[in-house]
Protein backbone atom coordinates (compact mmCIF):
# COMPACT_ATOMS: atom_id res chain seq x y z
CA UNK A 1 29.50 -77.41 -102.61
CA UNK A 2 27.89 -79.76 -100.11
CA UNK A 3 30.73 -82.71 -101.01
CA UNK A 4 33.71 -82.18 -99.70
CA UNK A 5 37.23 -84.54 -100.16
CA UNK A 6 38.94 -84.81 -97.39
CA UNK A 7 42.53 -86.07 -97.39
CA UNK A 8 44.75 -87.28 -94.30
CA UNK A 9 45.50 -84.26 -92.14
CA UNK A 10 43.21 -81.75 -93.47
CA UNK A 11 41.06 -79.89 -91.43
CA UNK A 12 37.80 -78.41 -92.21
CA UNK A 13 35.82 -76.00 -89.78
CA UNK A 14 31.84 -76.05 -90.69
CA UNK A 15 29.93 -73.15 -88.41
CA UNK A 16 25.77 -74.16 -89.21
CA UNK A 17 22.97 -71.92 -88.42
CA UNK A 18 20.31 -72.69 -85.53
CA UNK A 19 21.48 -75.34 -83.53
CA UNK A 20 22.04 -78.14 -86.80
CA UNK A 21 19.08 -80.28 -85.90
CA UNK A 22 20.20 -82.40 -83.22
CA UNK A 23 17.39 -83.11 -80.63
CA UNK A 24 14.91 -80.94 -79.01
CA UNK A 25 15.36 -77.24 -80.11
CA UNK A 26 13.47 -75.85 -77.03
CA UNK A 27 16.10 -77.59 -74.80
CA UNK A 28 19.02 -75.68 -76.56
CA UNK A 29 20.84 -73.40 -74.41
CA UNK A 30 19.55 -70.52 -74.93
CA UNK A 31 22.89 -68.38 -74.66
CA UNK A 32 24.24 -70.40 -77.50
CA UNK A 33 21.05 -69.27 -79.32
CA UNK A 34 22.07 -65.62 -78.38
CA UNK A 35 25.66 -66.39 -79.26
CA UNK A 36 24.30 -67.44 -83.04
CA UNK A 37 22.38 -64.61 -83.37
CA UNK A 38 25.64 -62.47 -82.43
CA UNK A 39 27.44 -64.20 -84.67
CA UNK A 40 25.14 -63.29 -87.61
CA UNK A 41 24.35 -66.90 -87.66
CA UNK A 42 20.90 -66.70 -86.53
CA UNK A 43 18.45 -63.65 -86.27
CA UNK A 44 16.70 -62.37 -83.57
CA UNK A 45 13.67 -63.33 -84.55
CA UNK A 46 14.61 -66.80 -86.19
CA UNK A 47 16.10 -67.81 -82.83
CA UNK A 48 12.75 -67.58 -81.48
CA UNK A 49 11.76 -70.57 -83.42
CA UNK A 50 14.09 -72.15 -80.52
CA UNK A 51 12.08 -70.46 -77.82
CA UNK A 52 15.14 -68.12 -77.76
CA UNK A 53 14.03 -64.35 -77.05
CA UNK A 54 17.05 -61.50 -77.75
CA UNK A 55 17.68 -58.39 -78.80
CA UNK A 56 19.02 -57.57 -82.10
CA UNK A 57 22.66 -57.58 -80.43
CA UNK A 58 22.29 -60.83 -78.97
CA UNK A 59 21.28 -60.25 -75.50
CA UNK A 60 18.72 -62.96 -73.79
CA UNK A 61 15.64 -61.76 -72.19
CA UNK A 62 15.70 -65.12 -69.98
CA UNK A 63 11.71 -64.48 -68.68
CA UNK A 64 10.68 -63.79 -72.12
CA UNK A 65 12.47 -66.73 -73.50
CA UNK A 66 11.01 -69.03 -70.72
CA UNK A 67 7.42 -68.05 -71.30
CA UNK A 68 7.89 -68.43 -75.27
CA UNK A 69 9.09 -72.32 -74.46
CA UNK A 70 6.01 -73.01 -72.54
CA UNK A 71 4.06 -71.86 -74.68
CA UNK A 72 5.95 -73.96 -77.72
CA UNK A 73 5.78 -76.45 -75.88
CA UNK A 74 1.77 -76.33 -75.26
CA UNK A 75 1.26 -76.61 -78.64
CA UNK A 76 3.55 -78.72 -80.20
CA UNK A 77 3.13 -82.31 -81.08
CA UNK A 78 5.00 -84.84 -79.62
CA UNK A 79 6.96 -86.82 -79.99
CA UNK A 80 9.91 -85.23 -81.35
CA UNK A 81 12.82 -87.11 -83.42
CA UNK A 82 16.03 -87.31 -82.13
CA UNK A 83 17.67 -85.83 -85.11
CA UNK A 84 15.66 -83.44 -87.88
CA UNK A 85 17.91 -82.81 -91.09
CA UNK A 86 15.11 -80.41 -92.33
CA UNK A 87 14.55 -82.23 -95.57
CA UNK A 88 16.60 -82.36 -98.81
CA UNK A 89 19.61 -79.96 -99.21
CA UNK A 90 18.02 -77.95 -101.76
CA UNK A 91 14.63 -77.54 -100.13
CA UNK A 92 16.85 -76.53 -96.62
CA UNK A 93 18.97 -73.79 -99.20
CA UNK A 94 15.59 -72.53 -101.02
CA UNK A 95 13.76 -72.20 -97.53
CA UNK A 96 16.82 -70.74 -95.71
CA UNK A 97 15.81 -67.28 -95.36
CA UNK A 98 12.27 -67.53 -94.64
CA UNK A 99 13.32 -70.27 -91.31
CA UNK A 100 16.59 -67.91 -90.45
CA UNK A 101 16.66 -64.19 -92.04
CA UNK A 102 19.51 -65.29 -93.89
CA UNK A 103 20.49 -66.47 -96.74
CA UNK A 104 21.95 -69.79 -98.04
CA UNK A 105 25.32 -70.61 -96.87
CA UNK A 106 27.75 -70.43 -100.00
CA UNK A 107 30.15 -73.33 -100.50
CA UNK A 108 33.64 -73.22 -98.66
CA UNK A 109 36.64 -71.29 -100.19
CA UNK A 110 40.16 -73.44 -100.53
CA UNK A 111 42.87 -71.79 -99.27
């Protein structure tokens, strides 16, 4: 479900994986990164595609993760957008576990 109707007073509570696309994902905190990936939101290794570098349990390796932004950031082009949605909602579902190590978010429950 990717449409939602919301009515006066309800309240919905939306937790994304990797950050959601708003500007530079090398300039994400990289604890929040490490939160994610305790969360089960993010893996280790698909926070590194944030420059993020932790262990399995979510614990930063801050020299690790600064030398994995430099070097992102050597060979990236430039400039970046402001805001990346990732492309169509069925081509961010179909490529979701290759990008996180997880798979597709399944629509909300009502309750």
């Amino acid at each position: 479900m990717h449409d939602v109707a919301v009515g006066k007073d309800d309240v919905l509570h939306f937790v994304t994986w990797g950050g959601g696309g708003w500007g530079d994902a090398l300039a994400r905190d990289p604890e929040l990164v490490c939160k994610e990936v305790r969360r089960g939101l993010v893996t280790a290794q698909g926070a590194r595609r944030y420059g993020v570098v932790c262990s399995e349990e979510g614990a930063l390796d801050g020299a690790a993760t600064e030398e994995l932004r430099s070097e992102l950031r050597s060979t990236r082009e430039e400039p970046l957008p402001l805001f990346n949605r990732g492309g169509e909602m069925e081509e961010l579902l179909a490529n979701s576990l290759a990008e996180t190590g997880l798979p597709a978010p399944t629509p909300p429950l009502a309750v």
